[in-house]
PDB file of N, CA and C in Angstrom:
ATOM      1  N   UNK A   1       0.837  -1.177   0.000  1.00  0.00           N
ATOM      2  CA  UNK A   1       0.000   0.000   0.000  1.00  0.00           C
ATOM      3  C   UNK A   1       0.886   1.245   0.000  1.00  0.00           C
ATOM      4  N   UNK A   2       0.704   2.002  -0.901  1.00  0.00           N
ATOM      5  CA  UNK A   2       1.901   3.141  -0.999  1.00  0.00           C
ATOM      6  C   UNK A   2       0.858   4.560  -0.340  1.00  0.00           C
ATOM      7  N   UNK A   3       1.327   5.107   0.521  1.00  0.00           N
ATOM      8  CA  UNK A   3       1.369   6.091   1.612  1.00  0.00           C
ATOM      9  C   UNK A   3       0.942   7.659   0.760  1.00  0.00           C
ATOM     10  N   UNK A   4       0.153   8.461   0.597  1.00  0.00           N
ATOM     11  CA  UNK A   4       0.217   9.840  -0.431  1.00  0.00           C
ATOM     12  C   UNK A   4       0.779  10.497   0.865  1.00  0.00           C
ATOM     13  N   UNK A   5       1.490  10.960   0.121  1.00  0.00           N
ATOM     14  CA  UNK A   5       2.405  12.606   0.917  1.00  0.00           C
ATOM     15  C   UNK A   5       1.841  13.473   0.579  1.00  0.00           C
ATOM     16  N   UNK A   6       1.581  14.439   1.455  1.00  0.00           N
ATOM     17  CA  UNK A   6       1.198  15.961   1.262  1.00  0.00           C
ATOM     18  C   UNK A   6       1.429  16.176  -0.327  1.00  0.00           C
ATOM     19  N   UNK A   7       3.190  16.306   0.039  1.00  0.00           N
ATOM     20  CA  UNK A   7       2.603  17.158  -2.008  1.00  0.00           C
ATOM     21  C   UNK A   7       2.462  16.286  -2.898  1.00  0.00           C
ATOM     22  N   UNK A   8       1.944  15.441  -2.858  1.00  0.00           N
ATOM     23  CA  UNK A   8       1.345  14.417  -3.823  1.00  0.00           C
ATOM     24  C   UNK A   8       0.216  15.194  -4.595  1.00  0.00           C
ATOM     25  N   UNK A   9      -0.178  16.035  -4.022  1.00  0.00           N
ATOM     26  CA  UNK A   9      -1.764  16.469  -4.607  1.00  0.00           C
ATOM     27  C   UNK A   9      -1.366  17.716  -5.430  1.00  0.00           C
ATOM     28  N   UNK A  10      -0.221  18.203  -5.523  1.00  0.00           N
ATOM     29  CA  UNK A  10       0.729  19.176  -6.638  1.00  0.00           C
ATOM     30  C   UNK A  10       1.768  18.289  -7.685  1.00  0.00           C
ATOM     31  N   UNK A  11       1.172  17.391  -7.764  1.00  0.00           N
ATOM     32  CA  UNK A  11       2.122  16.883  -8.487  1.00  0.00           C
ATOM     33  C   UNK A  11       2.215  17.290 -10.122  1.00  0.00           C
ATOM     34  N   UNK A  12       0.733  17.538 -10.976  1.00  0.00           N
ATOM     35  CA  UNK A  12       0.656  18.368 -11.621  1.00  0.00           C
ATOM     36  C   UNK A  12       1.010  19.724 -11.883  1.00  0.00           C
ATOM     37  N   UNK A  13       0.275  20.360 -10.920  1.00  0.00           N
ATOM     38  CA  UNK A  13       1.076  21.757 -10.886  1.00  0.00           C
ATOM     39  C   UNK A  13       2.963  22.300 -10.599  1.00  0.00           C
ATOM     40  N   UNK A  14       3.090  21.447  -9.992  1.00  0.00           N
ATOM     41  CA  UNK A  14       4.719  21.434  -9.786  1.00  0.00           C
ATOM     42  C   UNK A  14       5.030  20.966 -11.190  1.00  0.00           C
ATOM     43  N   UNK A  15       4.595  20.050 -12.130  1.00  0.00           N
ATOM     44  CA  UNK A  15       5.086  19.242 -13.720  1.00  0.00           C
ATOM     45  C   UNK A  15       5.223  20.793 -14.532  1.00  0.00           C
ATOM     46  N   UNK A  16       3.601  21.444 -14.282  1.00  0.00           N
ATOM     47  CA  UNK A  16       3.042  22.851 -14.984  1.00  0.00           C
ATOM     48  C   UNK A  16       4.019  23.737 -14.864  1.00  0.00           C
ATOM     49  N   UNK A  17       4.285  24.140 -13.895  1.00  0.00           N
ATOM     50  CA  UNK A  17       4.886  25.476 -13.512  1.00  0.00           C
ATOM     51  C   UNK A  17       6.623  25.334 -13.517  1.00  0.00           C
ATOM     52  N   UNK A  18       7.146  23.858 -13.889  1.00  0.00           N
ATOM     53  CA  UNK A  18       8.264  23.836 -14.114  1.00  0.00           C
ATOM     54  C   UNK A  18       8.651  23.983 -15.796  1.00  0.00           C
ATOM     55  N   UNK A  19       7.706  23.602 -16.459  1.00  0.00           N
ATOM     56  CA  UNK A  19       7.355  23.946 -17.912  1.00  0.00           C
ATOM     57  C   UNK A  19       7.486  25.247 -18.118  1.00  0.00           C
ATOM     58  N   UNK A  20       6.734  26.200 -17.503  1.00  0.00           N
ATOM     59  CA  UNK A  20       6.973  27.587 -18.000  1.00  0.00           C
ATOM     60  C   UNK A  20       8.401  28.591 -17.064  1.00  0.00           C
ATOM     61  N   UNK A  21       9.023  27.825 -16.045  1.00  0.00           N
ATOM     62  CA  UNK A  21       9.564  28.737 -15.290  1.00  0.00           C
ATOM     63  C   UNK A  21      11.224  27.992 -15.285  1.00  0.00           C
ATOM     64  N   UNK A  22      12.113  28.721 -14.689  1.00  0.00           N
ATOM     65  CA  UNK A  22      13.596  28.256 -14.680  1.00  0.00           C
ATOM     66  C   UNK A  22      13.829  27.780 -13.247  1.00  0.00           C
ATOM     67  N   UNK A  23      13.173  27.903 -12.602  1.00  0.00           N
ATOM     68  CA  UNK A  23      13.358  27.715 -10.957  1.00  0.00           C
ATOM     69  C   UNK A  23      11.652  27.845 -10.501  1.00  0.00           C
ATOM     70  N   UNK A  24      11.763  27.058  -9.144  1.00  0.00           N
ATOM     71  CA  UNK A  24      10.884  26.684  -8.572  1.00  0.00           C
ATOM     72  C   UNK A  24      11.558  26.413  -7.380  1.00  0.00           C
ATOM     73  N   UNK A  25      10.534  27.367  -6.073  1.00  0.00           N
ATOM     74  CA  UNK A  25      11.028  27.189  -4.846  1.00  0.00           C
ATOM     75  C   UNK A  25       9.976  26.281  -4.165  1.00  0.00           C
ATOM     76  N   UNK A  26       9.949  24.954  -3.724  1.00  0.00           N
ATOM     77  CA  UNK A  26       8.695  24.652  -2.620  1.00  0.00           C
ATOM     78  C   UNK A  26       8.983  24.756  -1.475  1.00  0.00           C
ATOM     79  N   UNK A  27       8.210  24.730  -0.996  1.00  0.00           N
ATOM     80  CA  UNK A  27       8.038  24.935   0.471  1.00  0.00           C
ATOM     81  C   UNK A  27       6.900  24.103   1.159  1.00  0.00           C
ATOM     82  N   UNK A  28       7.212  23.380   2.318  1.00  0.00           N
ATOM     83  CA  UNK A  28       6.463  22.574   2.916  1.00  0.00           C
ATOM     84  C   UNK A  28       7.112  21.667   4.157  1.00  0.00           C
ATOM     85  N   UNK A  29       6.455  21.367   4.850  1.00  0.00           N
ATOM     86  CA  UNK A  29       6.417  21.138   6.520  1.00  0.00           C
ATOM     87  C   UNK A  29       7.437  19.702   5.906  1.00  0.00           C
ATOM     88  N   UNK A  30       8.199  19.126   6.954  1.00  0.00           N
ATOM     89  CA  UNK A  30       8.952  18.326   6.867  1.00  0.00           C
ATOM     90  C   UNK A  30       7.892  16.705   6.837  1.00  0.00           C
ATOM     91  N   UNK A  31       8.849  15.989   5.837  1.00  0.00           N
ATOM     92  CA  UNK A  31       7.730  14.756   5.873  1.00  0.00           C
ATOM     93  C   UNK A  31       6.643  15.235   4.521  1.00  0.00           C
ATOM     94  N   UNK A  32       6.697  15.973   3.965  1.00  0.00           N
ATOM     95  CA  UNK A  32       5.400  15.996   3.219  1.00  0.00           C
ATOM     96  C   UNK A  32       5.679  15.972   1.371  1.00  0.00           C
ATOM     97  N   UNK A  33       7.261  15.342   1.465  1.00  0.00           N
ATOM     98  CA  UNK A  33       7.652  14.569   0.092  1.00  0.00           C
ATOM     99  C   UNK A  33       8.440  15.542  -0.689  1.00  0.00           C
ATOM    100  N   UNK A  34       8.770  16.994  -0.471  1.00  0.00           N
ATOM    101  CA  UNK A  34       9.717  17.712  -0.990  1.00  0.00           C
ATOM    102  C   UNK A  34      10.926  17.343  -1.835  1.00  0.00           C
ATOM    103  N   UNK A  35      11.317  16.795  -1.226  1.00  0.00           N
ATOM    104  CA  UNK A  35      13.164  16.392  -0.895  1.00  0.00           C
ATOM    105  C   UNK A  35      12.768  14.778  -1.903  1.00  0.00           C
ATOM    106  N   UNK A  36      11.894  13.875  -1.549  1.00  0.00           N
ATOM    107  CA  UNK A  36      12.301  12.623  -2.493  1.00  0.00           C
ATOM    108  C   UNK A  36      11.220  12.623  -3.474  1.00  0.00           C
ATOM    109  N   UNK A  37      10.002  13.367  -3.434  1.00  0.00           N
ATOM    110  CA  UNK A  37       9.006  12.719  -4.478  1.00  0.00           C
ATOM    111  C   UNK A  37       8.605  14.074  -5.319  1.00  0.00           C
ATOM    112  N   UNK A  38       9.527  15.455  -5.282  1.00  0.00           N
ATOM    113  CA  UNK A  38       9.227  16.421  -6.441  1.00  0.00           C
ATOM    114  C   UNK A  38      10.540  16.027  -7.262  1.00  0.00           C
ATOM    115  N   UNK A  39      11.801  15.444  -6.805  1.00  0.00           N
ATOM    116  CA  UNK A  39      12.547  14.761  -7.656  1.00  0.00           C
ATOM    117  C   UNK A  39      12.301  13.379  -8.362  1.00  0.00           C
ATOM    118  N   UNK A  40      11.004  12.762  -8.089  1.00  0.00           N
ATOM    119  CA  UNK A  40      10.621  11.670  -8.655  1.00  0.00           C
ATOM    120  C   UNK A  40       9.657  12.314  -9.697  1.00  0.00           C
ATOM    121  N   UNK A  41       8.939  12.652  -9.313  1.00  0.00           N
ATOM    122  CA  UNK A  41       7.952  13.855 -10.491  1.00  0.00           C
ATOM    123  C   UNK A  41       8.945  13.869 -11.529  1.00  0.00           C
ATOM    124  N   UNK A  42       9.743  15.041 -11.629  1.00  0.00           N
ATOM    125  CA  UNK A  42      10.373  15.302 -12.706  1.00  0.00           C
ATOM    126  C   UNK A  42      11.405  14.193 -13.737  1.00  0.00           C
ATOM    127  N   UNK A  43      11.815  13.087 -12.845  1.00  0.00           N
ATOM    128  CA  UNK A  43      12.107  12.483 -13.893  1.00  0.00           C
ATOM    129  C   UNK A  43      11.509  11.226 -14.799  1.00  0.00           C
ATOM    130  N   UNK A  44      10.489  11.261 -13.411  1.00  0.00           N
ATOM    131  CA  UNK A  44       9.421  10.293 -14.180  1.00  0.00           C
ATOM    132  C   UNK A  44       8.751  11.505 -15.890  1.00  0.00           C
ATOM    133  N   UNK A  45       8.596  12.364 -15.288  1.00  0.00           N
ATOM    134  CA  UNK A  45       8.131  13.073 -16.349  1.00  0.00           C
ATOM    135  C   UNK A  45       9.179  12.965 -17.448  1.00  0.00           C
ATOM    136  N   UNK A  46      10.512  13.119 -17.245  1.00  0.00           N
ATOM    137  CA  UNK A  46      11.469  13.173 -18.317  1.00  0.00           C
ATOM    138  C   UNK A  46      11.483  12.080 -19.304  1.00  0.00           C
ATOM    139  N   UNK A  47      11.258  11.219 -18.189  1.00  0.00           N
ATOM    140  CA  UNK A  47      10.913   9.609 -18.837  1.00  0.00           C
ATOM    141  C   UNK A  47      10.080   9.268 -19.800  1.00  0.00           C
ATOM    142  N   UNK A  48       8.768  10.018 -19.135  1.00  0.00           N
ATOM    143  CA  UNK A  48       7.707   9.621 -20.405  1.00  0.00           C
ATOM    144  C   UNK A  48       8.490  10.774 -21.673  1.00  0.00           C
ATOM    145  N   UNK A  49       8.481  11.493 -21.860  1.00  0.00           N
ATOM    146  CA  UNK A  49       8.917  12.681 -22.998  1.00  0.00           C
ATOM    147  C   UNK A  49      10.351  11.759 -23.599  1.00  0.00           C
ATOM    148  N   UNK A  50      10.626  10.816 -23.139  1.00  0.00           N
ATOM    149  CA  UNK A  50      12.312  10.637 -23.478  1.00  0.00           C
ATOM    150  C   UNK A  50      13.261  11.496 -23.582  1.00  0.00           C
ATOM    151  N   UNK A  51      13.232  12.439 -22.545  1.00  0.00           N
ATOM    152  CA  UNK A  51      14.410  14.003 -22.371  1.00  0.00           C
ATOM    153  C   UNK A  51      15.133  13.390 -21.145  1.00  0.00           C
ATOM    154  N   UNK A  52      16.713  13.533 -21.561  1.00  0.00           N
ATOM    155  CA  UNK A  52      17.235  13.589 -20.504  1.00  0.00           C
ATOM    156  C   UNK A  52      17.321  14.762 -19.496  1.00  0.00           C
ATOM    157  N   UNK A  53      17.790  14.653 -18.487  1.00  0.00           N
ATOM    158  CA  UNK A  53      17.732  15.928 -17.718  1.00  0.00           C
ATOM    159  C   UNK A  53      18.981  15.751 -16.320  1.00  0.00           C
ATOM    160  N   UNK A  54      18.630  16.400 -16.060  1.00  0.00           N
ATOM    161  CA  UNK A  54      19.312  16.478 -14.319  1.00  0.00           C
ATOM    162  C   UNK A  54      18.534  17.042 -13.222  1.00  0.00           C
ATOM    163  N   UNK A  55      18.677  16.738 -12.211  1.00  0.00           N
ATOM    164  CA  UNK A  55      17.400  17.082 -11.330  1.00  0.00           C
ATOM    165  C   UNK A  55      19.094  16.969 -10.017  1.00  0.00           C
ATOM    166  N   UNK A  56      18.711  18.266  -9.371  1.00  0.00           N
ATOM    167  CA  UNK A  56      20.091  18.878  -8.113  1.00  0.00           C
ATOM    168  C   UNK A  56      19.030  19.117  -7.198  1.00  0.00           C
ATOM    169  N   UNK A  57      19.395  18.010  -6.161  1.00  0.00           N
ATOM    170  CA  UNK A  57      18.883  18.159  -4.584  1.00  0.00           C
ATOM    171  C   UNK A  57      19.885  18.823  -3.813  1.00  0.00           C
ATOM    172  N   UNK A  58      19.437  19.796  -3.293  1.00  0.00           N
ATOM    173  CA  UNK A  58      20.512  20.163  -2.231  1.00  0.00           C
ATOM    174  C   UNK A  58      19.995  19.850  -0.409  1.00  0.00           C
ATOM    175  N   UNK A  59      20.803  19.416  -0.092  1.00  0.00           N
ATOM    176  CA  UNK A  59      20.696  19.436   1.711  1.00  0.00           C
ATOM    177  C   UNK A  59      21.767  20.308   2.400  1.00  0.00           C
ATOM    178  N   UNK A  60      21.542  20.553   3.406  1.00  0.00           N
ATOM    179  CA  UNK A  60      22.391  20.859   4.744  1.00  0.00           C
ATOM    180  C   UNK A  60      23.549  20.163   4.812  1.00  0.00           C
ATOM    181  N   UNK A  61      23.464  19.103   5.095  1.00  0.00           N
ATOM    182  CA  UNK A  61      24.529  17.991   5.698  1.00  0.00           C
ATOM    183  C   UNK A  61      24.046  16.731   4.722  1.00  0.00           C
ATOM    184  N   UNK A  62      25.634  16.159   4.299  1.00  0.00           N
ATOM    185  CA  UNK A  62      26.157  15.066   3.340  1.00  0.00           C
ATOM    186  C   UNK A  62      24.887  14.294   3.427  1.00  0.00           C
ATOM    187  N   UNK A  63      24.671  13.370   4.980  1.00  0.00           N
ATOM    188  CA  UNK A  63      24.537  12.531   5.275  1.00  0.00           C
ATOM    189  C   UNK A  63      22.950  12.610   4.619  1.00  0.00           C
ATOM    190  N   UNK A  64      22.144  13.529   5.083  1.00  0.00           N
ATOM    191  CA  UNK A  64      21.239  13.826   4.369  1.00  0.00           C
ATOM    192  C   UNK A  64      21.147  13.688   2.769  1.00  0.00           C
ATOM    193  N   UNK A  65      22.076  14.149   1.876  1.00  0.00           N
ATOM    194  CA  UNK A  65      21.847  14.013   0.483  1.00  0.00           C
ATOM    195  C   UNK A  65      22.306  12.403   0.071  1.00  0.00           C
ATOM    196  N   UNK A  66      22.918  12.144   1.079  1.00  0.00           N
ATOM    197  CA  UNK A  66      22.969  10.636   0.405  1.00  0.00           C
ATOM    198  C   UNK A  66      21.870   9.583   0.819  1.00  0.00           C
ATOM    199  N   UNK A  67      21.212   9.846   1.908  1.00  0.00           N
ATOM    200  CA  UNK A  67      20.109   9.269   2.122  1.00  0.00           C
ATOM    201  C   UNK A  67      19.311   9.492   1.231  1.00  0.00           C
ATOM    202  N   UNK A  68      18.701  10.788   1.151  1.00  0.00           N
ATOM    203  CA  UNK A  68      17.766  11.513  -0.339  1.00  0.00           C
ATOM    204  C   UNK A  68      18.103  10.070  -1.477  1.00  0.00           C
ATOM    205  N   UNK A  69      19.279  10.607  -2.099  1.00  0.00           N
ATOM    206  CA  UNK A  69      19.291  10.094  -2.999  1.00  0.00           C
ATOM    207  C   UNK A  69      19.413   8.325  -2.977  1.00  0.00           C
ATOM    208  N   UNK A  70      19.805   7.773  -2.017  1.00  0.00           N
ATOM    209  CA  UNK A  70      19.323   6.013  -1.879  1.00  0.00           C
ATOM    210  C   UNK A  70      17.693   6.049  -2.039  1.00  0.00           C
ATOM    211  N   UNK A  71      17.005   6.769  -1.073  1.00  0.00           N
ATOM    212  CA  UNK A  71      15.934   6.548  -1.392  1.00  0.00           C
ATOM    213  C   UNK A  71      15.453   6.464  -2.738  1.00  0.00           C
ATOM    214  N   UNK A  72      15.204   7.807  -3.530  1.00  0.00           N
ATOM    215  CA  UNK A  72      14.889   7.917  -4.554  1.00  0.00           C
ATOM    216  C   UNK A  72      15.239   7.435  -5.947  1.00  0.00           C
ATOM    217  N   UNK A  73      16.749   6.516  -5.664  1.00  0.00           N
ATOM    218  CA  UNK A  73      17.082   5.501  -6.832  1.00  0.00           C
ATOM    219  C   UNK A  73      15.694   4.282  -6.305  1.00  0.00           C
ATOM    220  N   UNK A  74      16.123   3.827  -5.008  1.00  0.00           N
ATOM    221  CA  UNK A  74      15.323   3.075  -4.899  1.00  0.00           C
ATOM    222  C   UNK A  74      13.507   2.764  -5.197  1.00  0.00           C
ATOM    223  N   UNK A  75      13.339   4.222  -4.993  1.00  0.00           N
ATOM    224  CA  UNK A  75      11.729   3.910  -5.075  1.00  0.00           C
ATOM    225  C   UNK A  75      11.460   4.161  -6.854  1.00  0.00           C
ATOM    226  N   UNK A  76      12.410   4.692  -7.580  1.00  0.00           N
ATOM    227  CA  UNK A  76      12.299   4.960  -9.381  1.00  0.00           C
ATOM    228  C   UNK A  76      12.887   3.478 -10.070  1.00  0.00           C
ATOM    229  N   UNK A  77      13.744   2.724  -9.410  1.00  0.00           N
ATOM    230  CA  UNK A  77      14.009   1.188  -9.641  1.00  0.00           C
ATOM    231  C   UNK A  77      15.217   1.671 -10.336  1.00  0.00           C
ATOM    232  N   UNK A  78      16.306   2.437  -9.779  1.00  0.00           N
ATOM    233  CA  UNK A  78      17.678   2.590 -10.421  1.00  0.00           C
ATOM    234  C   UNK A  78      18.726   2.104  -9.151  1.00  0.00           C
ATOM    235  N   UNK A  79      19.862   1.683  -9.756  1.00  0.00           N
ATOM    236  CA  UNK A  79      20.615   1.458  -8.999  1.00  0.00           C
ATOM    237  C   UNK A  79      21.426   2.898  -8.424  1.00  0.00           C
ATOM    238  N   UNK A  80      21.801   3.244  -7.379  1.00  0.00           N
ATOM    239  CA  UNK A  80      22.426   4.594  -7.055  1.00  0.00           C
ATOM    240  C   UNK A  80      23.679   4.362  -7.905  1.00  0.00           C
ATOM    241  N   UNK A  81      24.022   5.912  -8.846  1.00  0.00           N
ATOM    242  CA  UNK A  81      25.226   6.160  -9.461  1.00  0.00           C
ATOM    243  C   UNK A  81      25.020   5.861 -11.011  1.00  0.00           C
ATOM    244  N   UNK A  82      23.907   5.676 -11.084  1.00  0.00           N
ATOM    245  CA  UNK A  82      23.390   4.881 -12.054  1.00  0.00           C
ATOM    246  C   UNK A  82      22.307   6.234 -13.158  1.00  0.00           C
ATOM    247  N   UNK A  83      21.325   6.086 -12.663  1.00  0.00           N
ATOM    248  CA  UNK A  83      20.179   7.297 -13.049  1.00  0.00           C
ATOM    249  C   UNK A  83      20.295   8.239 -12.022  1.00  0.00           C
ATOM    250  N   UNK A  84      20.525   7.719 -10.579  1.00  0.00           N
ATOM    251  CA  UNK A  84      20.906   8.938  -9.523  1.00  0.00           C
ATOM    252  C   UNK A  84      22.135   8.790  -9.231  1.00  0.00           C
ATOM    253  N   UNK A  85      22.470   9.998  -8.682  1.00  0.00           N
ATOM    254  CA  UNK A  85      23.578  10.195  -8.218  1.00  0.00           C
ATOM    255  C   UNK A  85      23.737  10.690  -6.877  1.00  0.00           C
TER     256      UNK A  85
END
């Protein structure tokens, strides 16, 4: 059973508004999918279009961006270093 996160319900509008704009700031309470599932958005989206892209998470501390990114190879079915980095 897969869990909806808060911004699950922007997942469109975050696709929309990255289409017309160069940057996009979100903002939202911790836990509510920022950090692993607006970087799954976009490359799932890249995916269907067949565009490559790059998608830059930034954190605070290392330990944090390497967690980020295990997760999010994991839940897109890539091996880390692979499609993520």
């Amino acid at each position: 059973m897969t869990t909806l996160l808060p911004i699950s319900e922007f997942r469109e509008s975050i696709i929309q508004s990255l289409l017309i704009n160069d940057v996009l700031c979100i903002s939202g309470g911790t836990g509510s999918g920022k950090s692993t599932m607006v970087p799954q958005y976009i490359a799932l989206y890249s995916l269907e279009r067949k565009e490559r892209i790059t998608v830059l998470v930034s954190q605070p501390r290392r330990v944090a961006a390497v967690e980020i990114a295990n997760r999010i190879s994991s839940q897109i079915g890539g091996d880390l270093g692979q499609r993520v980095h």
